[in-house]
Every structure is written in structure tokens, then in C-alpha cells.
Protein backbone atom coordinates (compact mmCIF):
# COMPACT_ATOMS: atom_id res chain seq x y z
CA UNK A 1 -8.31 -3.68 -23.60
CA UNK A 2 -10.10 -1.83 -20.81
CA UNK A 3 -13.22 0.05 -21.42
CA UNK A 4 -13.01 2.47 -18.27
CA UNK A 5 -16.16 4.89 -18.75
CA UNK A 6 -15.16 8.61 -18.56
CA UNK A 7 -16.98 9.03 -15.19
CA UNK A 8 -14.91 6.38 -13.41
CA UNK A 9 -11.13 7.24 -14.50
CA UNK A 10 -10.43 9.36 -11.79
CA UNK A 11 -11.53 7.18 -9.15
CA UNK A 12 -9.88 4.13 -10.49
CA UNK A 13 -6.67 6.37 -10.99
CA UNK A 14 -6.51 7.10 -7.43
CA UNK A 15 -7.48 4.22 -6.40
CA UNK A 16 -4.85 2.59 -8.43
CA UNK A 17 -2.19 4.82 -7.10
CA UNK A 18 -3.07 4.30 -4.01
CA UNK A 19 -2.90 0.20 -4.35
CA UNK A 20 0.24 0.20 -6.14
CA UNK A 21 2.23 2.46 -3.42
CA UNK A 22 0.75 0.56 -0.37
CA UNK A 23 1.53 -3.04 -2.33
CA UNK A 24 4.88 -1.56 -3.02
CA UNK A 25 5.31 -0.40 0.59
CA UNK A 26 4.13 -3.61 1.95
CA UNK A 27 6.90 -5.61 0.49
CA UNK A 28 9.71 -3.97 1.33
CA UNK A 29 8.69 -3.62 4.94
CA UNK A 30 8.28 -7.86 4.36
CA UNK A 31 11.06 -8.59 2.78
CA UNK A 32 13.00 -6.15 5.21
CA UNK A 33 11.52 -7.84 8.14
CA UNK A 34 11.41 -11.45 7.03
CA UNK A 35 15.36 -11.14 6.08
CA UNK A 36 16.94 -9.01 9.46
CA UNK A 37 14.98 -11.89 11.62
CA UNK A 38 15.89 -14.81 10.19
CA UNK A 39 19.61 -13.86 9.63
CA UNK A 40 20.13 -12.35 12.68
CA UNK A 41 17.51 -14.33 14.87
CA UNK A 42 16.84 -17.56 13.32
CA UNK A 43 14.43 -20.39 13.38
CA UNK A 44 14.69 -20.91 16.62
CA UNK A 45 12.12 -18.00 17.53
CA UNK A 46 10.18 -17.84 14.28
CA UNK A 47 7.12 -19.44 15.64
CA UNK A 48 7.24 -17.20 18.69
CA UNK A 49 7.12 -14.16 16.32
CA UNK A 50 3.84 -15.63 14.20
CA UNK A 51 2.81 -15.97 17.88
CA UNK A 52 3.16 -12.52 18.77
CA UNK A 53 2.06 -11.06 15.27
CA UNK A 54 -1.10 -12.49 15.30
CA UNK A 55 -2.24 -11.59 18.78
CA UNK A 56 -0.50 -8.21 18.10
CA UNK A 57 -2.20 -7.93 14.78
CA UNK A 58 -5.79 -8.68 16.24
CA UNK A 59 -5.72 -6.16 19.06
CA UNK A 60 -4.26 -3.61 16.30
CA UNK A 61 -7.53 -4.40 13.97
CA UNK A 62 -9.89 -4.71 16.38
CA UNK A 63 -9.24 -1.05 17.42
CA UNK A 64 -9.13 0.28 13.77
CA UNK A 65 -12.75 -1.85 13.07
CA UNK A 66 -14.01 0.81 15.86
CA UNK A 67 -12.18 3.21 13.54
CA UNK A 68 -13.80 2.55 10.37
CA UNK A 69 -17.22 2.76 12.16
CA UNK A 70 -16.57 6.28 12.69
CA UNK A 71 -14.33 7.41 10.29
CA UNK A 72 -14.36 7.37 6.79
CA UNK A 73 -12.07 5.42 5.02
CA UNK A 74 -9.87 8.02 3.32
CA UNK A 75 -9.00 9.25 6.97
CA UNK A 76 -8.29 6.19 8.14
CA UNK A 77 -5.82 5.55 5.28
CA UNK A 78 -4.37 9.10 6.39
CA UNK A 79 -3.81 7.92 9.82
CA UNK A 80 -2.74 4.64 9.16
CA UNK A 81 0.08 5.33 6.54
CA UNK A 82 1.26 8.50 9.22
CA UNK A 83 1.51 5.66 11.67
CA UNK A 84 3.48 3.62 9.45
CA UNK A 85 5.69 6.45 8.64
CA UNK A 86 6.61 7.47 11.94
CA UNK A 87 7.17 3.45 13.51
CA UNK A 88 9.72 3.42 9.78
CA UNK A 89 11.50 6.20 11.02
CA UNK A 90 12.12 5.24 14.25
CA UNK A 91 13.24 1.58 13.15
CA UNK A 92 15.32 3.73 11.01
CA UNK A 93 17.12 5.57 14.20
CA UNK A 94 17.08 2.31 16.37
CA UNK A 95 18.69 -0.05 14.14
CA UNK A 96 21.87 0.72 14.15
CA UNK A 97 22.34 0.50 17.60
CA UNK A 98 20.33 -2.19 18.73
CA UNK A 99 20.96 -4.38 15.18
CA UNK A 100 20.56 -7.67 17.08
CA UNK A 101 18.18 -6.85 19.51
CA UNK A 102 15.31 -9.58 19.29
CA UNK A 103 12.42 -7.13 20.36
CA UNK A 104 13.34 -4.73 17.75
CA UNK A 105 13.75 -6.93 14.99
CA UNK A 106 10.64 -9.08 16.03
CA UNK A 107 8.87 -5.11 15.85
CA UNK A 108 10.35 -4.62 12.59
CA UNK A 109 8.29 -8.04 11.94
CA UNK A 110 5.59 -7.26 13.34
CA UNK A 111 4.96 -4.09 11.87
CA UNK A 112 5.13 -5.64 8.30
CA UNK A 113 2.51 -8.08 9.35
CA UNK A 114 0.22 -5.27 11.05
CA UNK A 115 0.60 -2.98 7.65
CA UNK A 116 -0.55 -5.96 5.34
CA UNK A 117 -3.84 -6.43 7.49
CA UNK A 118 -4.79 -2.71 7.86
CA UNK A 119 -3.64 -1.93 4.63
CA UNK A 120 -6.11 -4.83 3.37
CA UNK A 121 -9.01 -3.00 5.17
CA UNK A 122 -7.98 0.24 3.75
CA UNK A 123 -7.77 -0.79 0.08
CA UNK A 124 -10.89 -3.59 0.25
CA UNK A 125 -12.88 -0.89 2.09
CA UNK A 126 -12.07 1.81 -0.22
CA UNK A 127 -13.06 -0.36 -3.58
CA UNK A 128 -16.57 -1.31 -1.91
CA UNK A 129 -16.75 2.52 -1.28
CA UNK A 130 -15.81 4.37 -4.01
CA UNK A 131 -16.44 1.84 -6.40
CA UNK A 132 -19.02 -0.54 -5.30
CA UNK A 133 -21.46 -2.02 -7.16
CA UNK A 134 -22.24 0.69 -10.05
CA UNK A 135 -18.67 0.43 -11.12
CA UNK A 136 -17.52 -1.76 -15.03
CA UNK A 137 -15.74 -4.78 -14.09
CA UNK A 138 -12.93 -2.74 -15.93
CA UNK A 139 -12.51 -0.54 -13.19
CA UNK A 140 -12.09 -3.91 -10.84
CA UNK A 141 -9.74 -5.10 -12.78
CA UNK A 142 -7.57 -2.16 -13.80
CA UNK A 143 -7.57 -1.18 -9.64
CA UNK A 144 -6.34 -5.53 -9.14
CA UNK A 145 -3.36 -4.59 -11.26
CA UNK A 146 -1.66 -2.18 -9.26
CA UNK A 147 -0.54 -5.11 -6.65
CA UNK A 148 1.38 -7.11 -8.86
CA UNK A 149 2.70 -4.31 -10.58
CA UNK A 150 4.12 -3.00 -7.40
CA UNK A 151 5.48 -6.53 -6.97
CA UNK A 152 7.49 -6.87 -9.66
CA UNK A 153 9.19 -3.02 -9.73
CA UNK A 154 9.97 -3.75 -5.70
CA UNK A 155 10.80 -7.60 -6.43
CA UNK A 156 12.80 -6.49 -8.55
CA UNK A 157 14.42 -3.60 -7.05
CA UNK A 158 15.13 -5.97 -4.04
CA UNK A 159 16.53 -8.65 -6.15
CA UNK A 160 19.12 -6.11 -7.92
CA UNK A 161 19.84 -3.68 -5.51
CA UNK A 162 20.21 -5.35 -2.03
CA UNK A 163 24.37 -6.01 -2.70
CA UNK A 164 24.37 -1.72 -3.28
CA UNK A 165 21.66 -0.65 -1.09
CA UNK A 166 21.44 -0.89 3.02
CA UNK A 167 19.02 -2.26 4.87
CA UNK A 168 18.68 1.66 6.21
CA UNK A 169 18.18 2.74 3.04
CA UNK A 170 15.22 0.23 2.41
CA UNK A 171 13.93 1.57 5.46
CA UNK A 172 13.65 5.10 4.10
CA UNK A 173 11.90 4.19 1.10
CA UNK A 174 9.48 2.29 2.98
CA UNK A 175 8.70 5.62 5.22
CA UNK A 176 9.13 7.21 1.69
CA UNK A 177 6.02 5.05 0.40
CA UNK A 178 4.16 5.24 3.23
CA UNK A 179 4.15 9.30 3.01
CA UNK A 180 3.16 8.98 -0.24
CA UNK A 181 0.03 6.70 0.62
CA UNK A 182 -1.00 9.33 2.96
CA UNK A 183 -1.40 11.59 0.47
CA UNK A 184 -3.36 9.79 -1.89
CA UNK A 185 -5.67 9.27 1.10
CA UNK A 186 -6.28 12.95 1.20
CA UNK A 187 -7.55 13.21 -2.74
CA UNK A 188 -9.76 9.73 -2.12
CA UNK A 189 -11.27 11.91 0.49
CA UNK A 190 -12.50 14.21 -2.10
CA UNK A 191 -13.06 11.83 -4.76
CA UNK A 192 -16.67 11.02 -5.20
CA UNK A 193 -17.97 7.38 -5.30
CA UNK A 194 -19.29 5.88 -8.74
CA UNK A 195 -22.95 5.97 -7.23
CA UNK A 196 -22.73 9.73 -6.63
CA UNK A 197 -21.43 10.28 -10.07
CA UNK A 198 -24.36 7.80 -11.36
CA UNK A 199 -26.73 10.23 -10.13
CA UNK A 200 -26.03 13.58 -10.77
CA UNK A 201 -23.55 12.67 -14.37
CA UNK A 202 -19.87 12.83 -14.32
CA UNK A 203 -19.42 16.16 -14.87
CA UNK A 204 -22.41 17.70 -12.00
CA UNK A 205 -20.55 15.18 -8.92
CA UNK A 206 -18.95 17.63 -7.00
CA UNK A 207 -21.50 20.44 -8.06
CA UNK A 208 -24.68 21.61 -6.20
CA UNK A 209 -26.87 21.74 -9.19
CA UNK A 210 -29.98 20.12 -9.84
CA UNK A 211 -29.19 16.49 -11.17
CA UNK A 212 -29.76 16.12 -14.76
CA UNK A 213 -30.02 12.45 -16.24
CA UNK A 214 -26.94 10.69 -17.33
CA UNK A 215 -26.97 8.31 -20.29
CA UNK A 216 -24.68 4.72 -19.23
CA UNK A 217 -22.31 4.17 -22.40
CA UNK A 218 -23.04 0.44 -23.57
CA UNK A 219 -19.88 -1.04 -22.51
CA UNK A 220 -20.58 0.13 -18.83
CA UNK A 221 -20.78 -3.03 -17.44
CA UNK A 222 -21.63 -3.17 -13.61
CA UNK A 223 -20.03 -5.95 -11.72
CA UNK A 224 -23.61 -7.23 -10.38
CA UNK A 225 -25.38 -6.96 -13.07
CA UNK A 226 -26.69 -10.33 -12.32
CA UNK A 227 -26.65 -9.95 -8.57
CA UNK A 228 -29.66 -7.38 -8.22
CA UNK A 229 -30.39 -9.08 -5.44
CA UNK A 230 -28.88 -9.15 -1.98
CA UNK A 231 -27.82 -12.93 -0.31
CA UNK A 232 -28.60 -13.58 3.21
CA UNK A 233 -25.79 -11.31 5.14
CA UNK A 234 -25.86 -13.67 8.04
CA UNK A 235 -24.83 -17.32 5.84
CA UNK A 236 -22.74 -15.13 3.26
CA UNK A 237 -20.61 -13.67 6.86
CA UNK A 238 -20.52 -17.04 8.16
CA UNK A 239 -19.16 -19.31 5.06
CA UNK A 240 -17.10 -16.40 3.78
CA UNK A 241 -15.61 -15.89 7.43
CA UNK A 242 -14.51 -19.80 7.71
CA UNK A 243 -12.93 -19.57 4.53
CA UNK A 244 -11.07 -16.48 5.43
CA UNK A 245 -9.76 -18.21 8.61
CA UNK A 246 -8.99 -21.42 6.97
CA UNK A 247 -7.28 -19.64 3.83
CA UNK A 248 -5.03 -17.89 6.47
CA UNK A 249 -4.21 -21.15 8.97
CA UNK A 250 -3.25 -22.80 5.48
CA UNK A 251 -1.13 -19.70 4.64
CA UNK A 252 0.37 -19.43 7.89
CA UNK A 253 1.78 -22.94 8.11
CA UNK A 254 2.91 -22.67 4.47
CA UNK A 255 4.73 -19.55 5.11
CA UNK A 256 6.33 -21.00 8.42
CA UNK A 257 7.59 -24.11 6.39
CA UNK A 258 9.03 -21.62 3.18
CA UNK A 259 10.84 -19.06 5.30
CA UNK A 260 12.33 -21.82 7.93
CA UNK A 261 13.41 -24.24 4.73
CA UNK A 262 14.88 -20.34 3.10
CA UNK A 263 16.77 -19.97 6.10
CA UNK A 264 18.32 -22.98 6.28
CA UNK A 265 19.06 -23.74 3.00
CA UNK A 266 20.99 -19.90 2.29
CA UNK A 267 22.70 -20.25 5.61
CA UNK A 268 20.94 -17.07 7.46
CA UNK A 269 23.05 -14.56 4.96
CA UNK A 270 20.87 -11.64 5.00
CA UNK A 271 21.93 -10.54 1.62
CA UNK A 272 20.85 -14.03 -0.03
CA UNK A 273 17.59 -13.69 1.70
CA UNK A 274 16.70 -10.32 0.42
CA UNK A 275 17.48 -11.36 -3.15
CA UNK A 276 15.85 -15.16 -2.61
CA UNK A 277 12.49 -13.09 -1.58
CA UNK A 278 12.84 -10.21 -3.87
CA UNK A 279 13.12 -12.83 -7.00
CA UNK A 280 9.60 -14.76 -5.83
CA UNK A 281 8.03 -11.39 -5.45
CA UNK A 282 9.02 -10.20 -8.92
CA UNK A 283 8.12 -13.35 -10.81
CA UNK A 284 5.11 -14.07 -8.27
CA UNK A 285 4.19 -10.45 -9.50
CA UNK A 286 4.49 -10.81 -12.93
CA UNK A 287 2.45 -14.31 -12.97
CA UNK A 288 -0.33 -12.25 -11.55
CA UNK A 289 -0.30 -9.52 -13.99
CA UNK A 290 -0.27 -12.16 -16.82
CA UNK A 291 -3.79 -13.88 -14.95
CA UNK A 292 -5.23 -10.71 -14.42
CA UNK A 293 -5.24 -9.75 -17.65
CA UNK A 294 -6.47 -13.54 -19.19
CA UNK A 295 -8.73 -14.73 -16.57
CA UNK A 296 -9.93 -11.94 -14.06
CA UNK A 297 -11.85 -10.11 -16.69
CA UNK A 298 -13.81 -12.91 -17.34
CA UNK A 299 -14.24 -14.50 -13.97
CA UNK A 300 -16.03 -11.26 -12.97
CA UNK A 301 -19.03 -12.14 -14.96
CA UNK A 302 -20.24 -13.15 -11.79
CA UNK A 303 -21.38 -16.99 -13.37
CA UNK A 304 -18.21 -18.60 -13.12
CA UNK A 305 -17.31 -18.47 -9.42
CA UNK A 306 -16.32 -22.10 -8.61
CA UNK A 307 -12.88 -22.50 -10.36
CA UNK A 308 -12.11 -18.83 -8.72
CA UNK A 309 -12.49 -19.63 -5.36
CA UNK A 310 -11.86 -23.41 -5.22
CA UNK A 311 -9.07 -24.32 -7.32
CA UNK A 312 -6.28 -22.56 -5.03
CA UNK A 313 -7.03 -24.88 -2.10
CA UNK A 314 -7.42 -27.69 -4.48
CA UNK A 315 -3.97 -27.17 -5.16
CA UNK A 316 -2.59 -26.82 -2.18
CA UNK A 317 -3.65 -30.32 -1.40
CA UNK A 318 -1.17 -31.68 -3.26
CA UNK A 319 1.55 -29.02 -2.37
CA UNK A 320 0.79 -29.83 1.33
CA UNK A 321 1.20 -33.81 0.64
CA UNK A 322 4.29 -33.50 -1.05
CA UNK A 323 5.94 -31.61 1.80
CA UNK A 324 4.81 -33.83 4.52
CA UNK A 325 6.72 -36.73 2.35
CA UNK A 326 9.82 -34.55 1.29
CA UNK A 327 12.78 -36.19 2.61
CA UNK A 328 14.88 -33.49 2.87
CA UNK A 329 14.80 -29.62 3.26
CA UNK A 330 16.00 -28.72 0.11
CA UNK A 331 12.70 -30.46 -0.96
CA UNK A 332 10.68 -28.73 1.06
CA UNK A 333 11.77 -25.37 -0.04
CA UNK A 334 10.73 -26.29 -3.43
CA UNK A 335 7.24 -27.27 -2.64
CA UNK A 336 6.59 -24.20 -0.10
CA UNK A 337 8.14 -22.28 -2.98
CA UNK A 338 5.87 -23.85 -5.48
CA UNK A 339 2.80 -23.33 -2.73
CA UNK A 340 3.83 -19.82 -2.29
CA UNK A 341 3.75 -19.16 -5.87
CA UNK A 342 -0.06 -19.73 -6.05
CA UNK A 343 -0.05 -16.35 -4.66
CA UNK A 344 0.09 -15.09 -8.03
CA UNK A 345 -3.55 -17.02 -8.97
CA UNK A 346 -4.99 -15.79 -5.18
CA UNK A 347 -4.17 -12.18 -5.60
CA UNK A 348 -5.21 -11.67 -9.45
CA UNK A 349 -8.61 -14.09 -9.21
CA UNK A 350 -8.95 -15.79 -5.63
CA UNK A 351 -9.28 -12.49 -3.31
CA UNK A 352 -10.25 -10.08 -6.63
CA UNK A 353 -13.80 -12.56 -6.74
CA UNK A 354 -13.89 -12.73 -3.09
CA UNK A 355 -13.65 -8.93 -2.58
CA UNK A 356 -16.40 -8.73 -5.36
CA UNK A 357 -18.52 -11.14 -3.41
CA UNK A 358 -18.73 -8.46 -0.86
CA UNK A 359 -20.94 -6.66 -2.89
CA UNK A 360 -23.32 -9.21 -3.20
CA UNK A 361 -24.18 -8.27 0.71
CA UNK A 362 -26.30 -4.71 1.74
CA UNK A 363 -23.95 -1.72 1.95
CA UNK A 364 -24.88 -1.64 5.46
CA UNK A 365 -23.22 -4.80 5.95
CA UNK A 366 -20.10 -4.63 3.99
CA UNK A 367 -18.83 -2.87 6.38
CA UNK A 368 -18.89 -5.03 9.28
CA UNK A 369 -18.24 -8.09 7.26
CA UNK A 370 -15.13 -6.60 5.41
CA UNK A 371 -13.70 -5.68 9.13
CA UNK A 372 -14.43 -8.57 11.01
CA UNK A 373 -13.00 -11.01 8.31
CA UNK A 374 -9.84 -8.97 7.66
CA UNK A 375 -9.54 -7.26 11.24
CA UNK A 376 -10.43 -9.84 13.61
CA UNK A 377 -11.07 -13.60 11.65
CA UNK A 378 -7.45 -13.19 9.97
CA UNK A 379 -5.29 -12.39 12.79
CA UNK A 380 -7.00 -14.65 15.23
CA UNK A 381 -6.52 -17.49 12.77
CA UNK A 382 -2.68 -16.18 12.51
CA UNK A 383 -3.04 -16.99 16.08
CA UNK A 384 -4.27 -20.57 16.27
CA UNK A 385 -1.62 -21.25 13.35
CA UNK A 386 0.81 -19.83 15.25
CA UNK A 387 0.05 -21.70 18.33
CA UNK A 388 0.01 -24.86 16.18
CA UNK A 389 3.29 -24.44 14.56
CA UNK A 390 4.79 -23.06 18.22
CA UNK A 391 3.66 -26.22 20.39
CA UNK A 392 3.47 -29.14 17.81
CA UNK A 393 5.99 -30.86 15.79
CA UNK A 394 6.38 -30.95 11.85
CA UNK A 395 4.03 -33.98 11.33
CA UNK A 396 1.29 -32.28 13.51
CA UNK A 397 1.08 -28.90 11.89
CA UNK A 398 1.59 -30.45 8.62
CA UNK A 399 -1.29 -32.60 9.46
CA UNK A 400 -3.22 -29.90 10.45
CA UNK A 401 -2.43 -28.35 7.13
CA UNK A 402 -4.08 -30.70 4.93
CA UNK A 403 -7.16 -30.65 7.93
CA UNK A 404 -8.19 -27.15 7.18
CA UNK A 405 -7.25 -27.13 3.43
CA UNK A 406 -10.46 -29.55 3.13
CA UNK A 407 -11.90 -27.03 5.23
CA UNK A 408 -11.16 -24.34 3.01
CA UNK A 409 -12.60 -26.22 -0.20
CA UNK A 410 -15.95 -27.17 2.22
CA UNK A 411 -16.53 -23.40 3.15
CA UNK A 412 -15.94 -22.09 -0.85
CA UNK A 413 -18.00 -24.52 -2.03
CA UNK A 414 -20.82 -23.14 0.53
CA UNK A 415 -20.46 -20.21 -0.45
CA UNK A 416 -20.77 -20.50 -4.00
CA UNK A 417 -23.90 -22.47 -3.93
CA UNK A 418 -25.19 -19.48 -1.51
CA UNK A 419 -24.50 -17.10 -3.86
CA UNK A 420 -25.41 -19.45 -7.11
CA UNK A 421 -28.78 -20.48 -5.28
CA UNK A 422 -29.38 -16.94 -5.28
CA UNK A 423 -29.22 -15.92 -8.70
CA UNK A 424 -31.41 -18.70 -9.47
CA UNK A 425 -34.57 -17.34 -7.13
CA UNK A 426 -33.73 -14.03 -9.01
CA UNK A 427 -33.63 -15.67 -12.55
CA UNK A 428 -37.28 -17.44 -11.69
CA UNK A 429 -38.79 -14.14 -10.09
CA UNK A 430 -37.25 -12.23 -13.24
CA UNK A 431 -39.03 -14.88 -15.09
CA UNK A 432 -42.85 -15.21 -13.12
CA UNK A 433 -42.70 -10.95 -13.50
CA UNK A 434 -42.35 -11.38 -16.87
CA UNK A 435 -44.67 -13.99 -17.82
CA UNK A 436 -47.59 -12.24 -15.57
CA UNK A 437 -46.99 -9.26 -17.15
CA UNK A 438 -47.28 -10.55 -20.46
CA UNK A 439 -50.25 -12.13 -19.21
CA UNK A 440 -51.99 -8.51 -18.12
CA UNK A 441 -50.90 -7.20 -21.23
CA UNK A 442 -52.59 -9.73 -23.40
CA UNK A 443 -55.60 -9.43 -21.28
CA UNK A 444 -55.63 -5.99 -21.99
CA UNK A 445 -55.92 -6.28 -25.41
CA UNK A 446 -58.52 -9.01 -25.22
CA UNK A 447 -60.57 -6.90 -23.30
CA UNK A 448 -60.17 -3.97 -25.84
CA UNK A 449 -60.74 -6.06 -28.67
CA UNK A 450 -64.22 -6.79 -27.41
CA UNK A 451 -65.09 -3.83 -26.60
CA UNK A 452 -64.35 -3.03 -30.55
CA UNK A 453 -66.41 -6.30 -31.94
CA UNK A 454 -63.19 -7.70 -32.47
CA UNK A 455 -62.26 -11.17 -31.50
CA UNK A 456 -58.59 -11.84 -31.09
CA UNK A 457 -57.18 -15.19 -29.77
CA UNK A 458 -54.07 -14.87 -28.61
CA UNK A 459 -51.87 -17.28 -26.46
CA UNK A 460 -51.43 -16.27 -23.13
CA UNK A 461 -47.74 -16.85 -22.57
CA UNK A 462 -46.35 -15.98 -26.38
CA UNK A 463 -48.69 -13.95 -27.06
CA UNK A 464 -48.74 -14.95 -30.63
CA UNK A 465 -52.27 -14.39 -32.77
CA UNK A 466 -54.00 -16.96 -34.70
């Protein structure tokens, strides 16, 4: 089903490890979090908390953007998944004493939230890196899988287990997890990219010898194979930058309206919650596998970019309408559930083509533009959602949702007709190279023709003889 090339296995292996344990990791330190707050919290403060995560969040990326600059990115997934490790264990030691405190819990929150956004960086910064654009869409896709893979072993592990298995014990896996991320951060670190192995041959990357050429198999497929050409870095930040921060305002509210509706309708019982969010993850997780499989593969041509990046707000639309008329909570649950559930087409095509837009920019830019839009856009937008949900009523932040949905669909649409526009000057140059060239050439052999006494008419553009 997947034709990895030879050269790129180990990378994508790694890579895939790497995606699967930090996925894995990620939702047990959200499900953990989400569940202790609400039951033991409430609503009440919930808004506070989004509050406080996204200001927390965007003073926590901002200083690991610095980080990236001057680190590379397997050492920053070292230190991150250390400092994820050691704020586990202590939550681990602190809980049982202080089981109600607010600050703790609303920690234990935060820290969930903080791990998804550097986590993001880590694994969006190491595909551009050690994949890039040499690599087969394959390798893309193969690496996409490991996320709802990891959702549906720790959905279901959450859904199954959380009668038998404590809270504390959750916690310890998570640490677990986060140990084990660390070490996959120190093989990435001697893992060679797919350009390096391009150029010296699969077997020579990691040797000192001279470089000897290396014959592409046919079904290496590079992911911009029609993007040899770079968009403008400075639109492409801009339109892909609004969308980020609308996607995540949209998200934000939606996520507000499921877990408040959750709490209330399972009565705060911690044990319901677990299993309520450990069942969406699973069967969230398992939808995604089943699109990732059908649809990525061939989304990642590179041609088809407007259903990938357009139809997720499209539906929202209605999902946001139908909760702002939903006469009771009960209803609402099922439309934020139904909302939330179009996680499974964002993770295996929405952010997979987005991510793969980044490539589409100069490596010197990816950089910044993968930071700023995941370390500084994203929790800043948390922010003004936050600060939405926290100081205006349901009809005004549910207004407000349908707002920057239309904002959303605006901004992708931009940014597909960037990119779009952009393969068309490259098609027409492609072409006008061409057709002077065949030009020259059939000059050429006018020219030698006469100098033999031979007269050859030939058309200039077909170059057919008659």
C-alpha cells in the first residue's frame, strides 16, 4: 500500500515512533487534565483556565521559538519531553495531597495544553527537517498515521481501564511516555535528513566518502513535485497565519461548549468523564486512520488542495448554527460532539496538507513560519477565545463562532489561490522554456541543413517536416 523507498525507512520509522508516543502521551495528559478539573472544579472556572492556558502557553512558545533558532530540533525534543517528565512526576507526588487544590489541577491543565503546542513544533519541525521536500508522499503519510493510531490504543485504554486504573497511575504512564519520547529524540539527532541521503545514496549518509550518484526508484514520488517553485513567504505567512488563528478561536469555543455540556450532562463524575473522552478519542482515532488511508494519499498530489483545507470550516458552519439554536444541553453535547469529531478529517487531511504547504516556502523560512504560527499565532488566539468565552455570554461567543468560521473559509481560500496561482506561472514558464528551446533546436538544424545543400522546412513549434 505504501511504497517507502529503502533510503527513507529509517527516518520515517523514527519519526513514526516518535509521533505515535508523543500523540499517545498527549492524550492521557488531556484526558487526565480535562477530567480532575471539571469533576473536581467545575464550569464555573473553565473559562478562567482557557484564560490562563493561552497566555501561559504563549510565553512558554515564545521562549522555545528562541530555542529552535539555536537548537536543533532533536535537542529540543530532548529537553522538552525531560521537562514534561519531571512537571508528571511532580503532579504525581502533589496530588494526593492537594487533590482539590484549584492551582494544581488548573497546572495539571495547563501542562496538557502547553505539551500539545510544543509537541506540535517538535513533530511539524522535525517532518520539514528530516523529511522535507525530497521525501515520497508515502513517507508523509505513513509518519500522519502514528497520531490516530496512538488515539485509538490510549482511547481505548482510557475507555476500559479508568474503573481499574488511578488517576496516579495514568500519571506514571504519561511520565512513562514522555521518557520514552526523549529517547527517540536522541536517535532523530543522528538520523540523517532525506536531502543528505539524496546526495551521497542511502547507504554513503553517515559516511565521509566521496558521493557517488544515486539512482531515484520510479515510485519515489516527492511531495512537490509540482511545487519547484517557492510562493511569496511573506502572503503564504500572512493567509496561512489567519487561518491558523481563526482555526484555533473556532476550536477553542467549540471545545469550551463540548467539555461544559460533558460536565453537565455526566454530573462532574470523574470516572464517566475519563471513559466519555477516552471513547471520542478511540473512535475519533480510528475515523482518522480510515481517511488517511482513502483520502490523504491522494490529496498530497499537491492539485487538489481546496476540499482539504476548506471543507472542515464549511462544516462547522452548520455545527456552529445548530448549537446556537439547541434548546437544551443535552443537544448541545451532541453537536459539539459531532463538531469535535471533525477532528478525525483535520488531523488525517486538514493539518497533514497544511503542514505540507510549509514546504512550498524557502527552508530558510519554514522555520520562522512553522514557530510563529504554532508558538505564538495559536496560543494568542487561545487567548482572545478565551477572553471571549470568559467576559461574554453564550449568544456572544457563539456569535463570534460563526464570525471567524467565515474567516477561516476567507483565509483557506487565499491561500489556495496563492499557492494554485503559483503553479500556474510555473506551468507557463515550464511551457515558454520548452517551446524556445524547441525553437533553438530546430534552428539548429535549419542552419545545418544549409550548410549541407539541404533544405528542410520544418515547423517551428512541432517541429514536424514536410
Amino acid at each position: 500500500m505504501f511504497k517507502i523507498p529503502t533510503y527513507e525507512r529509517s527516518t520515517v520509522l523514527l519519526l513514526f515512533a516518535f509521533s505515535l508516543v508523543i500523540a499517545t502521551s498527549y492524550i492521557v495528559a488531556r484526558t487526565i487534565g480535562d477530567s480532575l478539573f471539571l469533576s473536581r472544579i467545575g464550569n464555573e472556572h473553565l473559562s478562567l483556565v482557557f484564560v490562563l492556558s493561552g497566555i501561559f502557553t504563549a510565553i512558554v512558545a515564545s521562549a522555545w521559538y528562541l530555542l529552535t533558532k539555536k537548537y536543533s530540533v532533536a535537542t529540543t525534543i530532548q529537553v522538552s519531553s525531560f521537562c514534561f517528565a519531571a512537571f508528571t512526576l511532580t503532579a504525581f507526588v502533589l496530588l494526593p495531597k492537594y487533590h482539590h487544590s484549584f492551582w494544581l489541577l488548573a497546572a495539571i491543565y495547563l501542562m496538557a495544553d502547553i505539551k500539545g503546542c510544543i509537541n506540535a513544533i517538535n513533530i511539524v519541525l522535525a517532518l520539514n527537517t528530516k523529511l522535507g521536500r525530497e521525501a515520497s508522499k508515502s513517507a508523509w503519510t505513513v509518519v500522519g498515521l502514528a497520531a490516530p493510531i496512538a488515539a485509538v490504543l490510549a482511547g481505548g485504554a482510557l475507555a476500559l481501564e479508568s474503573a481499574v486504573l488511578s488517576i496516579q497511575t495514568w500519571l506514571i504512564v504519561g511520565m512513562c511516555l514522555d521518557v520514552v519520547a526523549m529517547a527517540i529524540g536522541f536517535g532523530l539527532k543522528y538520523q540523517a535528513n532525506i536531502k543528505a541521503v539524496l546526495a551521497v545514496g542511502s547507504d554513503q549518509a553517515s559516511s565521509t566518502t566521496k558521493p557517488t550518484a544515486f539512482k531515484i526508484p520510479d515510485y519515489h514520488s516527492p511531495l512537490c513535485s509540482k511545487a519547484k517553485t517557492y510562493v511569496c513567504s511573506d502572503k503564504f505567512r500572512k493567509w496561512i497565519g489567519i487561518l491558523i488563528a481563526a482555526k484555533v478561536i473556532v476550536l477553542t469555543i467549540l471545545a469550551f461548549e463540548w467539555k461544559s455540556a460533558a460536565n453537565t450532562v455526566f454530573e462532574g463524575q470523574t470516572t464517566s468523564l475519563v471513559q466519555f473522552f477516552g471513547i471520542y478519542y478511540g473512535v475519533v482515532g480510528f475515523a482518522t486512520i480510515v481517511l488517511q488511508l482513502l483520502l490523504t494519499d491522494r490529496f498530497l498530489s499537491g492539485k487538489r488542495l481546496t476540499v482539504p483545507v476548506i471543507l472542515m470550516p464549511a462544516m462547522l458552519l452548520f455545527v456552529s448554527v445548530s448549537i446556537f439554536l439547541s434548546p437544551s444541553v443535552v443537544i448541545v453535547l451532541v453537536f459539539a460532539t459531532i463538531g469535535k469529531s471533525l477532528d478525525a478529517w483535520r488531523r488525517s487531511v486538514h493539518d497533514t496538507t497544511l503542514n505540507f504547504l510549509y514546504t512550498r516556502i524557502r527552508r530558510g523560512q519554514r522555520r520562522f513560519a512553522i514557530s510563529l504560527n504554532s508558538g505564538l499565532i495559536k496560543p494568542l488566539a487561545e487567548v482572545a477565545a478565551a477572553s471571549v468565552i470568559f467576559l461574554g455570554t453564550p449568544v456572544a461567543y457563539r456569535s463570534v463562532l460563526a464570525a471567524v468560521l467565515l474567516l477561516w473559509v476567507f483565509a483557506g481560500y487565499r491561500l489556495v489561490r496563492l499557492v494554485k496561482s503559483t503553479d500556474k506561472i510555473t506551468e507557463a514558464k515550464q511551457s515558454t522554456l520548452f517551446s524556445n528551446l524547441v525553437i533553438r533546436l530546430n534552428a539548429i538544424f535549419r542552419s545545418k541543413a544549409k550548410e549541407d545543400g539541404r533544405r528542410i522546412h520544418a515547423d517551428p513549434i512541432d517541429g514536424q517536416t514536410y
